[in-house]
N, C-alpha and C. Protein backbone atom coordinates (compact mmCIF):
# COMPACT_ATOMS: atom_id res chain seq x y z
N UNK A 1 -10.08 -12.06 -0.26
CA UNK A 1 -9.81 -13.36 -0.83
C UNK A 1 -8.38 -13.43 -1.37
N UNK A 2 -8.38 -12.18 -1.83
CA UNK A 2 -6.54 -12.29 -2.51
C UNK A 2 -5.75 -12.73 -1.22
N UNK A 3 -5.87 -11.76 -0.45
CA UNK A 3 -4.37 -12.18 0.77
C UNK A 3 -4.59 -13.81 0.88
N UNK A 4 -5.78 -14.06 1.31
CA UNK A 4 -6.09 -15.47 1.88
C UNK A 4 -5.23 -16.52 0.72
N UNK A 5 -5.52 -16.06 -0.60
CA UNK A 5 -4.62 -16.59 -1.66
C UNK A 5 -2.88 -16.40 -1.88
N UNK A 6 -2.83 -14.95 -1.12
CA UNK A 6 -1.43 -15.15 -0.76
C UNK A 6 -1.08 -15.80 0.27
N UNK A 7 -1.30 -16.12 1.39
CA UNK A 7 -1.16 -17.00 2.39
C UNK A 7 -0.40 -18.56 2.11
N UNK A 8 -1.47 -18.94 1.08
CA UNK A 8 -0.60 -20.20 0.28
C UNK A 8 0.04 -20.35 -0.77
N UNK A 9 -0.18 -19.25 -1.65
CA UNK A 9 0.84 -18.86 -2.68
C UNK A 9 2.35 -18.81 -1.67
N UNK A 10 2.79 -18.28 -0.74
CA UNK A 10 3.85 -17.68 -0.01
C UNK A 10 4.24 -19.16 0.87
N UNK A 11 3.23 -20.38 0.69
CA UNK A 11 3.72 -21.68 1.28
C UNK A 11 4.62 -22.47 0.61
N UNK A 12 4.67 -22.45 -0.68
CA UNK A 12 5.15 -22.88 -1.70
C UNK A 12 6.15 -22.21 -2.36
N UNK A 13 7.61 -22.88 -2.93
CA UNK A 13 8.21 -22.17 -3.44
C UNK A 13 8.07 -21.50 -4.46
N UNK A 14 8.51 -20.69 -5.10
CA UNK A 14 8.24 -19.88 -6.54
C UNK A 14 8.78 -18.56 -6.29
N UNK A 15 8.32 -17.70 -7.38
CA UNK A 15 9.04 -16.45 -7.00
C UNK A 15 8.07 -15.49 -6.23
N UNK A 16 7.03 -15.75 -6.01
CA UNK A 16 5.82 -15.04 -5.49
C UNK A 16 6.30 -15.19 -3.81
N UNK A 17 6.96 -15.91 -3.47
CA UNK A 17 7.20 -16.11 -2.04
C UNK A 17 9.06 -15.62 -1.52
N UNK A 18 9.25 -15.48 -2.90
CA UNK A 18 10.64 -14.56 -2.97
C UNK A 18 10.60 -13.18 -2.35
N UNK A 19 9.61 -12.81 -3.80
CA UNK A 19 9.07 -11.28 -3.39
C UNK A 19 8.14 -10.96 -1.84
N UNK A 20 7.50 -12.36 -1.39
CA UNK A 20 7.11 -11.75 -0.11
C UNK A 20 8.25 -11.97 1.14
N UNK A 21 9.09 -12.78 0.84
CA UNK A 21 10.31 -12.89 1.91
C UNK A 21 10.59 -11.50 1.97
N UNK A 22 11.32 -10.64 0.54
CA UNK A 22 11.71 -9.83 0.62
C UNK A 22 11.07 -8.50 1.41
N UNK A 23 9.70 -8.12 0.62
CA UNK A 23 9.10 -7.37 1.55
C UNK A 23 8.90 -7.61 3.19
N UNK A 24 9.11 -8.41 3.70
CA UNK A 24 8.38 -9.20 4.35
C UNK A 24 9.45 -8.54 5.72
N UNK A 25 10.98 -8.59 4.79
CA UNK A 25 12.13 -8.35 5.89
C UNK A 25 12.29 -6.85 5.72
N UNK A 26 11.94 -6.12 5.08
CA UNK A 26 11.82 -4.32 5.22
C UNK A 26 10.60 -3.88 6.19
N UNK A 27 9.75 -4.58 5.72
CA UNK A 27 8.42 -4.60 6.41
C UNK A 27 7.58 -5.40 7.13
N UNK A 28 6.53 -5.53 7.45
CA UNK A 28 6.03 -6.31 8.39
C UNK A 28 5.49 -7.80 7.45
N UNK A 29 5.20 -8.52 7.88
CA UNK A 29 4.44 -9.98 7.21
C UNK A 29 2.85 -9.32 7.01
N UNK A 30 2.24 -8.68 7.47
CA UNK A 30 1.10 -8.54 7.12
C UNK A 30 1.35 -7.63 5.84
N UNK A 31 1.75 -6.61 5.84
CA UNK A 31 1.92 -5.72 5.01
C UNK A 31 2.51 -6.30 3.51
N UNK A 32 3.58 -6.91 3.86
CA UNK A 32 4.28 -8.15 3.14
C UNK A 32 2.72 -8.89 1.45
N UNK A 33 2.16 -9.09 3.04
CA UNK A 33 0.91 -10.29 2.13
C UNK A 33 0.08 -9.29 1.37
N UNK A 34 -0.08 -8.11 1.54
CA UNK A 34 -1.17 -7.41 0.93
C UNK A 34 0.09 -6.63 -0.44
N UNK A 35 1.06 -6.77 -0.03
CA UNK A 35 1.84 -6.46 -1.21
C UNK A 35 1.48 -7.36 -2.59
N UNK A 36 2.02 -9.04 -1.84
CA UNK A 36 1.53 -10.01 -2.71
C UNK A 36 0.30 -10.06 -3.14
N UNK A 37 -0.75 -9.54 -2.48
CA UNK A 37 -1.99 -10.37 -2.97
C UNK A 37 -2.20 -9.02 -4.11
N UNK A 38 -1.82 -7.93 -4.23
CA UNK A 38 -2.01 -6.69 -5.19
C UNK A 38 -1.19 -7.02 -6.57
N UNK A 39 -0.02 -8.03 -6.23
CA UNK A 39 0.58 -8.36 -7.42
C UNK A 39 -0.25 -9.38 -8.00
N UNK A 40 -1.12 -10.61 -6.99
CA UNK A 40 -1.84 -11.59 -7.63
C UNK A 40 -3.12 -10.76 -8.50
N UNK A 41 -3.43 -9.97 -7.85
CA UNK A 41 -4.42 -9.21 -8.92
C UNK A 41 -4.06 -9.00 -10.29
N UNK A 42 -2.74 -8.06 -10.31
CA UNK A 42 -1.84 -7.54 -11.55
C UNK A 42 -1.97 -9.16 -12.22
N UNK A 43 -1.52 -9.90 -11.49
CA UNK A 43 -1.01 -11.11 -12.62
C UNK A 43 -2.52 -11.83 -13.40
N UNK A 44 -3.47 -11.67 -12.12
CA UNK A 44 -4.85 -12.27 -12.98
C UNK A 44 -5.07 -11.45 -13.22
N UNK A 45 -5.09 -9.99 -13.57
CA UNK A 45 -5.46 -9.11 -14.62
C UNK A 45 -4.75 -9.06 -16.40
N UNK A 46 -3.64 -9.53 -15.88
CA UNK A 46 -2.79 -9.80 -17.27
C UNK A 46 -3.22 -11.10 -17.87
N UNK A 47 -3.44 -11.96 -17.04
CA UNK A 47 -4.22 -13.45 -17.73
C UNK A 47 -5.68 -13.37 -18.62
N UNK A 48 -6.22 -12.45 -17.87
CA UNK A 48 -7.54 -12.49 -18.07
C UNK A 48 -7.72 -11.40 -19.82
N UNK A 49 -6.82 -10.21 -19.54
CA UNK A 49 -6.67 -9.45 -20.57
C UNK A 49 -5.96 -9.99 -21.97
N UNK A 50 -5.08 -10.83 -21.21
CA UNK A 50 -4.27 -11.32 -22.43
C UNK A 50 -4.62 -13.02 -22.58
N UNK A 51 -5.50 -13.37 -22.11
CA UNK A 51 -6.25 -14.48 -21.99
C UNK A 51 -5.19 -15.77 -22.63
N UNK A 52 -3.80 -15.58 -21.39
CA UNK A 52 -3.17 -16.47 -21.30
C UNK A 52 -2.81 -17.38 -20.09
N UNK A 53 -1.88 -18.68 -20.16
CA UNK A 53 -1.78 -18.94 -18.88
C UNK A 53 -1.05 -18.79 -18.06
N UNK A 54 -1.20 -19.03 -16.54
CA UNK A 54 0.14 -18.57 -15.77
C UNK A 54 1.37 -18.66 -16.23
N UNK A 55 2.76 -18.27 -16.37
CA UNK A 55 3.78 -18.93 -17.00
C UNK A 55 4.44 -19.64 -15.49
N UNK A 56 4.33 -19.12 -14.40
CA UNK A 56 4.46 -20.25 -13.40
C UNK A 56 3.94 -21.51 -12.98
N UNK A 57 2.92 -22.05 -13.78
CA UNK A 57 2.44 -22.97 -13.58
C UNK A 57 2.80 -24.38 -13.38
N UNK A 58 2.56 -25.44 -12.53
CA UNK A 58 2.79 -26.47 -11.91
C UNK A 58 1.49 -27.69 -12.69
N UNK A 59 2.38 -27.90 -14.42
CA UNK A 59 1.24 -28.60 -14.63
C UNK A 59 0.90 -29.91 -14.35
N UNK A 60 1.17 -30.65 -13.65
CA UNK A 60 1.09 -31.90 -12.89
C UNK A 60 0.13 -31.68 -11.93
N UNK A 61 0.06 -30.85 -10.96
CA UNK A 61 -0.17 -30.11 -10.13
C UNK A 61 -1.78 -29.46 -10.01
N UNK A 62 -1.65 -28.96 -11.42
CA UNK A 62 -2.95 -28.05 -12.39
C UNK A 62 -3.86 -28.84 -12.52
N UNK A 63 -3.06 -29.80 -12.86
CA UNK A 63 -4.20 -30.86 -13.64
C UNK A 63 -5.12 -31.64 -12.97
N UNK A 64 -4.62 -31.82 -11.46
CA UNK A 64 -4.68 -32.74 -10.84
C UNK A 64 -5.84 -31.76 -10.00
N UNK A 65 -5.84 -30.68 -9.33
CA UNK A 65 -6.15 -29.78 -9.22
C UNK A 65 -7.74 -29.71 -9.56
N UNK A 66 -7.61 -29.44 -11.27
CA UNK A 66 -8.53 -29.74 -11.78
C UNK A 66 -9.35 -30.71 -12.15
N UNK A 67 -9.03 -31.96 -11.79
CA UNK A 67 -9.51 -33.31 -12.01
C UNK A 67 -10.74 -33.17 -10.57
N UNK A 68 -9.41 -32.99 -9.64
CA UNK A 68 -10.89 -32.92 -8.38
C UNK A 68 -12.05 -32.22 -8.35
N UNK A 69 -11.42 -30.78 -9.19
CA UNK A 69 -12.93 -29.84 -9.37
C UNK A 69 -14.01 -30.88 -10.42
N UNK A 70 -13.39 -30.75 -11.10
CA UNK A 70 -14.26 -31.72 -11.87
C UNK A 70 -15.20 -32.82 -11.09
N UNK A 71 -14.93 -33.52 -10.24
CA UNK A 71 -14.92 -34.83 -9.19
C UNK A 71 -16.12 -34.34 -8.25
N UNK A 72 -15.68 -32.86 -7.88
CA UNK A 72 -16.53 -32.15 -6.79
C UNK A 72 -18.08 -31.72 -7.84
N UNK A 73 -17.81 -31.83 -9.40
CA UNK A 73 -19.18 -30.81 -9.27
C UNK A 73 -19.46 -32.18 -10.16
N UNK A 74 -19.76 -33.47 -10.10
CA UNK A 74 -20.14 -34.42 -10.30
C UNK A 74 -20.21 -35.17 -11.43
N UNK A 75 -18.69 -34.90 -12.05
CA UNK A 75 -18.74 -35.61 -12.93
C UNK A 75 -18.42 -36.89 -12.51
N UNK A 76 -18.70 -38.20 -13.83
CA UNK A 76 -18.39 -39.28 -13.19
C UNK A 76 -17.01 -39.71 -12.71
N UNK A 77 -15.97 -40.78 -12.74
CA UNK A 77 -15.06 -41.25 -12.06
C UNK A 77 -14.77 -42.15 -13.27
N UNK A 78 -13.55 -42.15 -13.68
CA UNK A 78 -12.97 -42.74 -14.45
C UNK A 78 -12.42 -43.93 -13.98
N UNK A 79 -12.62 -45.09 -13.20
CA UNK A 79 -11.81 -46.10 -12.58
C UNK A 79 -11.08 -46.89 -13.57
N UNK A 80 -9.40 -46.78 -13.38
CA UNK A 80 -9.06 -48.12 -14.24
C UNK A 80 -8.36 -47.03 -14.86
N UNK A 81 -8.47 -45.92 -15.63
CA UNK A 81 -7.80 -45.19 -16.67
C UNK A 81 -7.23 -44.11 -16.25
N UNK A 82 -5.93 -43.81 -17.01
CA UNK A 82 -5.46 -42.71 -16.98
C UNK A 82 -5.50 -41.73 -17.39
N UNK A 83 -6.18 -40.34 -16.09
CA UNK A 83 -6.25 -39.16 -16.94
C UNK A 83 -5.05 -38.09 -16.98
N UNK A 84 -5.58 -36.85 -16.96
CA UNK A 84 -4.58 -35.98 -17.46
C UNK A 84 -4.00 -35.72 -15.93
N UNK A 85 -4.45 -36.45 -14.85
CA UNK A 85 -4.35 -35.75 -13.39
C UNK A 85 -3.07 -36.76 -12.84
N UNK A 86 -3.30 -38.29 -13.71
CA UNK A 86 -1.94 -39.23 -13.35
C UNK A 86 -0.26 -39.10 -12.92
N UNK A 87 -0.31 -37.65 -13.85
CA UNK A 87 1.26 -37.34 -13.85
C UNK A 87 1.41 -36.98 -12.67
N UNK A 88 0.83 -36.27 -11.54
CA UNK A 88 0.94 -36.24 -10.22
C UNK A 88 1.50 -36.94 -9.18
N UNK A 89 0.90 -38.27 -9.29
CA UNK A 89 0.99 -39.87 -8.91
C UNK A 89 2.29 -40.02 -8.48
N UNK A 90 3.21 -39.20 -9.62
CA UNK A 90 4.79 -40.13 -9.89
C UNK A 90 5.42 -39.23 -9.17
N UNK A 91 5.90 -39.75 -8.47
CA UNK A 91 7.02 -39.03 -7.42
C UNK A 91 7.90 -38.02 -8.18
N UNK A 92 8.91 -38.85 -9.26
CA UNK A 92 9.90 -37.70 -10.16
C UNK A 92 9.34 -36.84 -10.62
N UNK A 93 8.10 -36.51 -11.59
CA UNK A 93 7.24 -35.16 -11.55
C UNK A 93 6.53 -34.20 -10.86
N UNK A 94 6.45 -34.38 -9.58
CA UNK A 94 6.01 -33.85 -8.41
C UNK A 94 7.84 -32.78 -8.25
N UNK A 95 8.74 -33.92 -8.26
CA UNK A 95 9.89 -33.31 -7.56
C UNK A 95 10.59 -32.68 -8.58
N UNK A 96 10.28 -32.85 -9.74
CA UNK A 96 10.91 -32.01 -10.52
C UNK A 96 10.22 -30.46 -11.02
N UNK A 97 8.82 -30.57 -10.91
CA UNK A 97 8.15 -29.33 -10.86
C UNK A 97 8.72 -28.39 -9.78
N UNK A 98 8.51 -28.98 -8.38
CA UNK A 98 8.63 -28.43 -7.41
C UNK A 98 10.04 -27.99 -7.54
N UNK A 99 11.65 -28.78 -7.68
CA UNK A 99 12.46 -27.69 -7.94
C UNK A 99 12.54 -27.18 -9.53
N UNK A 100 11.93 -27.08 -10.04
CA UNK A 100 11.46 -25.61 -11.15
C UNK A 100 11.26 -24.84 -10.75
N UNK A 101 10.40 -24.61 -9.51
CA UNK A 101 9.71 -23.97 -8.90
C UNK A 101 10.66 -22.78 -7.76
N UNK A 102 11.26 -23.84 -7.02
CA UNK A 102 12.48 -23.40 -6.45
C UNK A 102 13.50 -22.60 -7.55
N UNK A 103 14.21 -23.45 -8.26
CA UNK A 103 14.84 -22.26 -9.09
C UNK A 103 14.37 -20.92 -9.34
N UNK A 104 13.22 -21.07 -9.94
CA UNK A 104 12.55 -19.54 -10.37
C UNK A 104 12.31 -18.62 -9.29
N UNK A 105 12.29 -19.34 -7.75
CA UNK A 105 12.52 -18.33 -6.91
C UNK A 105 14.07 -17.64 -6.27
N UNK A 106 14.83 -18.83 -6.84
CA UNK A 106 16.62 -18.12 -6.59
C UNK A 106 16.80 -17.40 -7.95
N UNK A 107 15.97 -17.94 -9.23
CA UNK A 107 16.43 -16.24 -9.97
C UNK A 107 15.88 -15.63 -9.51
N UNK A 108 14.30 -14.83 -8.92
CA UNK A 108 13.93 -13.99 -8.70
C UNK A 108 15.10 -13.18 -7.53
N UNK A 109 15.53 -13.93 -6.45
CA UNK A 109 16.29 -13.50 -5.73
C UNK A 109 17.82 -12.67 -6.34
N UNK A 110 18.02 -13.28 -7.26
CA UNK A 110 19.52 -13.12 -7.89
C UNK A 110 19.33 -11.90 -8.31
N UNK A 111 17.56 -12.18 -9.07
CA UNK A 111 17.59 -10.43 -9.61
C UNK A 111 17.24 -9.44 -8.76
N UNK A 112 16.82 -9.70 -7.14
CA UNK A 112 16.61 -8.61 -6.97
C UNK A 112 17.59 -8.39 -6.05
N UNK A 113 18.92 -9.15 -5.70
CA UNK A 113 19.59 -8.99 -4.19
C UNK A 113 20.67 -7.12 -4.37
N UNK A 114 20.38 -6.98 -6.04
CA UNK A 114 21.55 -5.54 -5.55
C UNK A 114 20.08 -4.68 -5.76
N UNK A 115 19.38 -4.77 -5.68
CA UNK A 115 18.23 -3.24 -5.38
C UNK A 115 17.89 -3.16 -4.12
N UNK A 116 18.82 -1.34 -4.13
CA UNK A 116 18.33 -0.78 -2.83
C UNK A 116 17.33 0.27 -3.03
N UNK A 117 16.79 0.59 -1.40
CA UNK A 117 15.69 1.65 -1.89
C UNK A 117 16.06 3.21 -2.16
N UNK A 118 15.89 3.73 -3.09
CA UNK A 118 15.94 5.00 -3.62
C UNK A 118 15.93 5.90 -2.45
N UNK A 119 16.65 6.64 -1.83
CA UNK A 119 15.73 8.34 -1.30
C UNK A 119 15.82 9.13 -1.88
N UNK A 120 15.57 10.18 -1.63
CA UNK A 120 14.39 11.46 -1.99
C UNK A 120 15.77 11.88 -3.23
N UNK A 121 14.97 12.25 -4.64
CA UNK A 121 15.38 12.40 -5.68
C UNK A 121 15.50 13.74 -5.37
N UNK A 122 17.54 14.74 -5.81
CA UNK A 122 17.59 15.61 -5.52
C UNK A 122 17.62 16.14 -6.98
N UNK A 123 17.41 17.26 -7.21
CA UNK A 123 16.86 17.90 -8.40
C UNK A 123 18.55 18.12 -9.30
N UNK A 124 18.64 18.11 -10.39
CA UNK A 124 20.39 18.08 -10.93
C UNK A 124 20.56 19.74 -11.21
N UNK A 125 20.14 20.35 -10.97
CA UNK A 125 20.26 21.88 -10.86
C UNK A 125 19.91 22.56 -11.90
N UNK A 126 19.85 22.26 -12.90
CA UNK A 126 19.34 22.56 -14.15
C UNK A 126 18.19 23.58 -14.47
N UNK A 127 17.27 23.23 -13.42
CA UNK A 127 15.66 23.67 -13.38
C UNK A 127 16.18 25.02 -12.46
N UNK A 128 17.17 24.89 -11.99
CA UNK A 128 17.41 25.96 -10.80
C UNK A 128 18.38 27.36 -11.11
N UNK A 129 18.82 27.35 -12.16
CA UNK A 129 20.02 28.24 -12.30
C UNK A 129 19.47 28.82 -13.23
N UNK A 130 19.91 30.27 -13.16
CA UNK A 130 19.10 31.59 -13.64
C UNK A 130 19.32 31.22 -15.24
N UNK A 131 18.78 32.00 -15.80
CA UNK A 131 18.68 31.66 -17.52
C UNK A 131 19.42 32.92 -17.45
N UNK A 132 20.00 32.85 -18.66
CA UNK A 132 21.09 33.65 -19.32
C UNK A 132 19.97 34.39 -20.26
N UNK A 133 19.70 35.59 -20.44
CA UNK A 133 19.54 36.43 -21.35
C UNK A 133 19.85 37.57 -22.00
């Protein structure tokens, strides 16, 4: 279920689709997604433990989101009034989330464009040279 959740996490901008570009070009796209979907775990493990909310969140988006769940498990229909799902509606909040969204994936990029990958850690000799006694 995670990958399947990375699949569309990685449709959308943010930094979650940063980090799978990146893997994505060392490594394969499949491999890529199971990277992501191990970080979506980490991140709903930190939500759930620290029983906070995403800090990437798209609350226009969220809300709206959640209005339909709501809709689907039968609550009634509010006709005529505005709920918390309205802010969606408006074009400038849609487009201003969405580049929020974008930004936070060119910092993610910014921070990661000078890390290269490590090889094999050589020992500083220390551990190796005879002891003096």
């Amino acid at each position: 279920m995670l990958v399947e959740a990375t699949w569309q996490a990685v449709r959308g901008p943010g930094p979650l689709r940063a980090f799978y570009q990146r893997v994505a070009a060392r490594r394969s796209t499949h491999i890529a997604a199971v990277a992501v979907a191990r970080k979506l775990a980490v991140i709903v493990w930190h939500m759930l433990s620290k029983e906070e909310d995403y800090a990437g969140v798209r609350p226009a988006l969220h809300a709206k989101k959640l209005r339909d769940l709501e809709l689907r498990s039968g609550q009634p229909e509010r006709r005529g009034q505005r709920g918390s799902a309205y802010e969606y509606n408006l074009t400038r909040t849609r487009q201003e989330e969405r580049r929020r969204a974008e930004q936070a994936e060119v910092t993610y990029r910014r921070l990661t464009e000078g890390w290269t990958k490590r090889g094999r850690r050589v020992p500083a000799g220390a551990a190796t040279e005879a002891r003096l006694s």
